[in-house]
N, C-alpha and C. Protein backbone atom coordinates (compact mmCIF):
# COMPACT_ATOMS: atom_id res chain seq x y z
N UNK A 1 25.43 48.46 3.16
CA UNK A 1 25.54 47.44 2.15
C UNK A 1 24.84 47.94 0.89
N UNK A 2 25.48 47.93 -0.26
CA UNK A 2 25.08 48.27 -1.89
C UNK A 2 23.84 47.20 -1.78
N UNK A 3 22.59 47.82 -2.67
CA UNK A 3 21.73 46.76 -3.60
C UNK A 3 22.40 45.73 -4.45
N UNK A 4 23.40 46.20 -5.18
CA UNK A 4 23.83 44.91 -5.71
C UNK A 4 24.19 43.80 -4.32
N UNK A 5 25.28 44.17 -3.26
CA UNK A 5 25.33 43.30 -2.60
C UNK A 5 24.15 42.57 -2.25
N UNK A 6 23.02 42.78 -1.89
CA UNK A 6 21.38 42.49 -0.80
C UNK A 6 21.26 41.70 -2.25
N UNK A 7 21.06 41.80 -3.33
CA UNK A 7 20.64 41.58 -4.11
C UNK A 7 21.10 39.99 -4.80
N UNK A 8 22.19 40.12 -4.40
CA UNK A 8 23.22 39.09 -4.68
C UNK A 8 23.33 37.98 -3.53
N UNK A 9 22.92 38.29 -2.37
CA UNK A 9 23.04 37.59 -1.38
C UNK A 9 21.37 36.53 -1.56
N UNK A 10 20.83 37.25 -1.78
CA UNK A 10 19.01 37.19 -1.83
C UNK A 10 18.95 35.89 -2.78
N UNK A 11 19.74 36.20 -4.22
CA UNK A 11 20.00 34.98 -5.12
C UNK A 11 20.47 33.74 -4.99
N UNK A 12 21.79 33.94 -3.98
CA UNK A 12 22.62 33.27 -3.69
C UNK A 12 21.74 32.15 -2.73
N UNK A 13 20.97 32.94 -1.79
CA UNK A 13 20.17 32.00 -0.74
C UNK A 13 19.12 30.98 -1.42
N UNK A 14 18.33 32.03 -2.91
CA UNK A 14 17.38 31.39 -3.43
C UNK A 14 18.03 29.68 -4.20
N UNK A 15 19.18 30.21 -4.56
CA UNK A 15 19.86 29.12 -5.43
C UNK A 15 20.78 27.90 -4.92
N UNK A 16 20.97 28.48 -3.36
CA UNK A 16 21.33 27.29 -2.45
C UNK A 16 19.74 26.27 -2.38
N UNK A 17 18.64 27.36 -1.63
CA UNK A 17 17.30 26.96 -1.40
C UNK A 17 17.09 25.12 -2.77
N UNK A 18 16.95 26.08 -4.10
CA UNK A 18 16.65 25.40 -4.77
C UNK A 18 18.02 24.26 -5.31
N UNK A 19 19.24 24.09 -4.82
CA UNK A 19 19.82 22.95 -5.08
C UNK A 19 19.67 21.80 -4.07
N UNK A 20 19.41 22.30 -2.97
CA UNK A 20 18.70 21.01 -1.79
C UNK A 20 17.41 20.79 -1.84
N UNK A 21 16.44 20.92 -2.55
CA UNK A 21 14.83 20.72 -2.66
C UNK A 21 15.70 20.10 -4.24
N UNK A 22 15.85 20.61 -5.03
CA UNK A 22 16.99 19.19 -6.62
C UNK A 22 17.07 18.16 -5.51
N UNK A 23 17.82 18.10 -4.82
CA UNK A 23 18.77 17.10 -4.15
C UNK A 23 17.66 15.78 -3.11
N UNK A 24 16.58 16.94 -2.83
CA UNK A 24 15.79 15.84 -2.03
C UNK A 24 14.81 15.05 -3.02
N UNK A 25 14.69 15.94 -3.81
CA UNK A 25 13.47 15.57 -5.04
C UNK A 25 14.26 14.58 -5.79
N UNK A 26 15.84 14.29 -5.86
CA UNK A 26 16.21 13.24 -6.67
C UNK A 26 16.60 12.33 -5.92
N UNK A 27 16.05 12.38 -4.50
CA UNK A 27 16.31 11.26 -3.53
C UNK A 27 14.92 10.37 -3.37
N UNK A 28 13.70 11.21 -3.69
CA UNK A 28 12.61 10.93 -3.69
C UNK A 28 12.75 9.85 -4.91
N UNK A 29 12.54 10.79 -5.76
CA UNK A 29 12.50 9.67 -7.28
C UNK A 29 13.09 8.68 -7.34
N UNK A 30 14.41 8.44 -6.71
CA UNK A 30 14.79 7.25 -6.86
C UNK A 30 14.48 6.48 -5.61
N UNK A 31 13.89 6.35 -4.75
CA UNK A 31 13.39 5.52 -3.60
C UNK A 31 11.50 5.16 -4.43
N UNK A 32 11.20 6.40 -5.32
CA UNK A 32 9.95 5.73 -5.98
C UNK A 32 10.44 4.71 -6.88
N UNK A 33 11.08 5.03 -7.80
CA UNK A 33 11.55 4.27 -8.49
C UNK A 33 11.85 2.80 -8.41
N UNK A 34 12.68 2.57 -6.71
CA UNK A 34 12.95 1.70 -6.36
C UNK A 34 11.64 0.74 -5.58
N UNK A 35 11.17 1.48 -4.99
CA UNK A 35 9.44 1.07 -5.34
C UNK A 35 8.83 0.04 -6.45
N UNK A 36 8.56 0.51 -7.25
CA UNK A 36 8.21 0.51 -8.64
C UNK A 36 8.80 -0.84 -8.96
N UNK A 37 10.22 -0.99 -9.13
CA UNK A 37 10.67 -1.91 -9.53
C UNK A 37 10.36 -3.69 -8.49
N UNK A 38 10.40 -2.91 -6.97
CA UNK A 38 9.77 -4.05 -6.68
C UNK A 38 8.41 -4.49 -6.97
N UNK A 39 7.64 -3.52 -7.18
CA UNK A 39 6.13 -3.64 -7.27
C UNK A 39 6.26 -4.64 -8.67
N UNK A 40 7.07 -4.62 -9.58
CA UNK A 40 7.29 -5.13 -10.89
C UNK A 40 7.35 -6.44 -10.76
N UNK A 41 8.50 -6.73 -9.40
CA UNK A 41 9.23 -8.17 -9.49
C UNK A 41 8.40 -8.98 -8.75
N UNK A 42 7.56 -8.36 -8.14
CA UNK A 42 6.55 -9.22 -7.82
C UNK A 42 5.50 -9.07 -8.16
N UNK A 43 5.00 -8.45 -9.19
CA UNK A 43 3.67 -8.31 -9.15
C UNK A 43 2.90 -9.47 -9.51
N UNK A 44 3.25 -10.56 -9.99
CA UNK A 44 2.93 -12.06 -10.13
C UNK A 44 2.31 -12.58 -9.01
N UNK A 45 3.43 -12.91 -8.14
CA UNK A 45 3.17 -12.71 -6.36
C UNK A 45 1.84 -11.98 -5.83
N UNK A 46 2.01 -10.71 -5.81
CA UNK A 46 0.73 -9.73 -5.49
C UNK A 46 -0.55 -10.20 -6.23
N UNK A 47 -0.32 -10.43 -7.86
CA UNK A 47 -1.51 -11.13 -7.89
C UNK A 47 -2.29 -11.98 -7.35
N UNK A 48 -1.60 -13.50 -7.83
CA UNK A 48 -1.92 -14.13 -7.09
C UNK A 48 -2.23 -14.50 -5.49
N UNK A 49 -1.40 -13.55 -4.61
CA UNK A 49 -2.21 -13.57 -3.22
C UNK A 49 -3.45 -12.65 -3.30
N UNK A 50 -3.91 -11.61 -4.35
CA UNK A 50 -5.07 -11.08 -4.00
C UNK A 50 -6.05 -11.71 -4.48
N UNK A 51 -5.88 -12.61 -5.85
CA UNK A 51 -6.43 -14.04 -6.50
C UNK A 51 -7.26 -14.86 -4.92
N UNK A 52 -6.04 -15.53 -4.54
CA UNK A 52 -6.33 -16.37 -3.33
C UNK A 52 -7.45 -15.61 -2.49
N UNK A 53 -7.37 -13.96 -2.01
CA UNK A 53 -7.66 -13.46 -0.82
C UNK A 53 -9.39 -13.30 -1.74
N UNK A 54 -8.99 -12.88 -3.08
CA UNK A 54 -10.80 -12.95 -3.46
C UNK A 54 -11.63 -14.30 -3.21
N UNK A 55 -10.93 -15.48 -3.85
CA UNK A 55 -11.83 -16.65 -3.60
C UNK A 55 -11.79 -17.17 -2.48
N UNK A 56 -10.89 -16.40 -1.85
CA UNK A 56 -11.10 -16.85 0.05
C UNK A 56 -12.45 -16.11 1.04
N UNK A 57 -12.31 -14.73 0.59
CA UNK A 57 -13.64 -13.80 0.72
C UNK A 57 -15.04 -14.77 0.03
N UNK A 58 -15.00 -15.27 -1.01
CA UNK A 58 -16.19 -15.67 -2.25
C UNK A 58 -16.83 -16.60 -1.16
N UNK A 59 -15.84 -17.72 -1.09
CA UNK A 59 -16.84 -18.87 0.19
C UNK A 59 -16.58 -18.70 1.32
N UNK A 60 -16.11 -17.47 2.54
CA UNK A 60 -16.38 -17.37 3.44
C UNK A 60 -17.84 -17.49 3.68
N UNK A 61 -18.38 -17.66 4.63
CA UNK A 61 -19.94 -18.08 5.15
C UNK A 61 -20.57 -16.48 5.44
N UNK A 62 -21.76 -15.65 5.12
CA UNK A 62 -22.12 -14.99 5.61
C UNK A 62 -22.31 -14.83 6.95
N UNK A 63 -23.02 -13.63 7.37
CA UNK A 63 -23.59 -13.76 8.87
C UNK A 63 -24.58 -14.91 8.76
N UNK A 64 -25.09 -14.60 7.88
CA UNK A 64 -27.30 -15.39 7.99
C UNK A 64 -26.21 -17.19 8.54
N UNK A 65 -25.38 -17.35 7.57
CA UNK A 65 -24.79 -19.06 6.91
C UNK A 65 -24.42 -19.15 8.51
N UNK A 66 -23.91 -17.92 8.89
CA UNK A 66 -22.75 -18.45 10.24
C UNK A 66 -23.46 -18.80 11.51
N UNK A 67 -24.97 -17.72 11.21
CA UNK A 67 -25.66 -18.28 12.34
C UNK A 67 -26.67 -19.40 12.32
N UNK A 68 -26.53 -19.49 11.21
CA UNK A 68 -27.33 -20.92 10.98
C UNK A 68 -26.57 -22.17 10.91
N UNK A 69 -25.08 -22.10 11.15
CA UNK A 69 -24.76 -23.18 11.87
C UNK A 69 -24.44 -23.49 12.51
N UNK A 70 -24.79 -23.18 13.85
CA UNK A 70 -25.27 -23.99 15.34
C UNK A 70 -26.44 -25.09 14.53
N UNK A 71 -27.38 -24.41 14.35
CA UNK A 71 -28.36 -25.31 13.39
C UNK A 71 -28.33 -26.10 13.25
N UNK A 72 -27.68 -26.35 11.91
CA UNK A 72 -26.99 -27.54 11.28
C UNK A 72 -26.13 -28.18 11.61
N UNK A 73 -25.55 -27.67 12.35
CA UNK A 73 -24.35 -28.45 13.53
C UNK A 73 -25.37 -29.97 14.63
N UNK A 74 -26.57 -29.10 15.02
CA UNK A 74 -27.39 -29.72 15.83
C UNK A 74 -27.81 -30.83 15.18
N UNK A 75 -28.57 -30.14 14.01
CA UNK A 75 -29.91 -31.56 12.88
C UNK A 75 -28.36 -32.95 12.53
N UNK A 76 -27.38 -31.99 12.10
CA UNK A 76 -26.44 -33.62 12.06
C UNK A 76 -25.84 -34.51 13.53
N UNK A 77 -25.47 -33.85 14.25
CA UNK A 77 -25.24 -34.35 15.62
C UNK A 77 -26.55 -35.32 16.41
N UNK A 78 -27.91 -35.07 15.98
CA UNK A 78 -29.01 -35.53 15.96
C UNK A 78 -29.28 -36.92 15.29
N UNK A 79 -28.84 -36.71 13.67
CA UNK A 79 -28.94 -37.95 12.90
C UNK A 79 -27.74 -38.82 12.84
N UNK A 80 -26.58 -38.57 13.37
CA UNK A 80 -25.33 -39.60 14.11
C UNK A 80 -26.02 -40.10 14.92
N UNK A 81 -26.50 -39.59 15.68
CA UNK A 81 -27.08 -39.96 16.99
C UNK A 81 -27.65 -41.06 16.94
N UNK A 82 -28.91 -40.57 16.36
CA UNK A 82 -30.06 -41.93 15.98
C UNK A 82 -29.60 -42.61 14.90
């Protein structure tokens, strides 16, 4: 086989190589893309549930709060009582 042939074949492989890595890379982009656009149509949505999920975290009860109410569970169950 001639160098030009080896030579030509070598290209040929590189330039198949690089039209399917094009082909996956513009399959990528548009599945980001399509991403993106939902991230858009809701991002109102997303706010506001991470809105909610902060002031839901804010007054959850600590440990110290959580074990101190058995506690306070007791001193009121006490003054119903009497």
């Amino acid at each position: 086989m001639s160098d030009t042939k080896i030579l030509q074949g070598i290209l040929d492989g590189q330039r198949a190589l690089k039209e399917e890595l094009s082909a996956k890379i513009d399959k990528v982009d548009k599945k980001v893309d399509s991403v993106k656009e939902e991230v858009l149509e809701n991002r109102k949505r997303i706010d506001k549930i991470g809105y909610n999920l902060a002031v839901l975290s804010d007054d959850a009860p600590t440990i110290e709060e959580f074990d101190n109410l058995g506690k306070r569970v007791s001193k009121l169950e006490n003054q119903v009582v009497n």
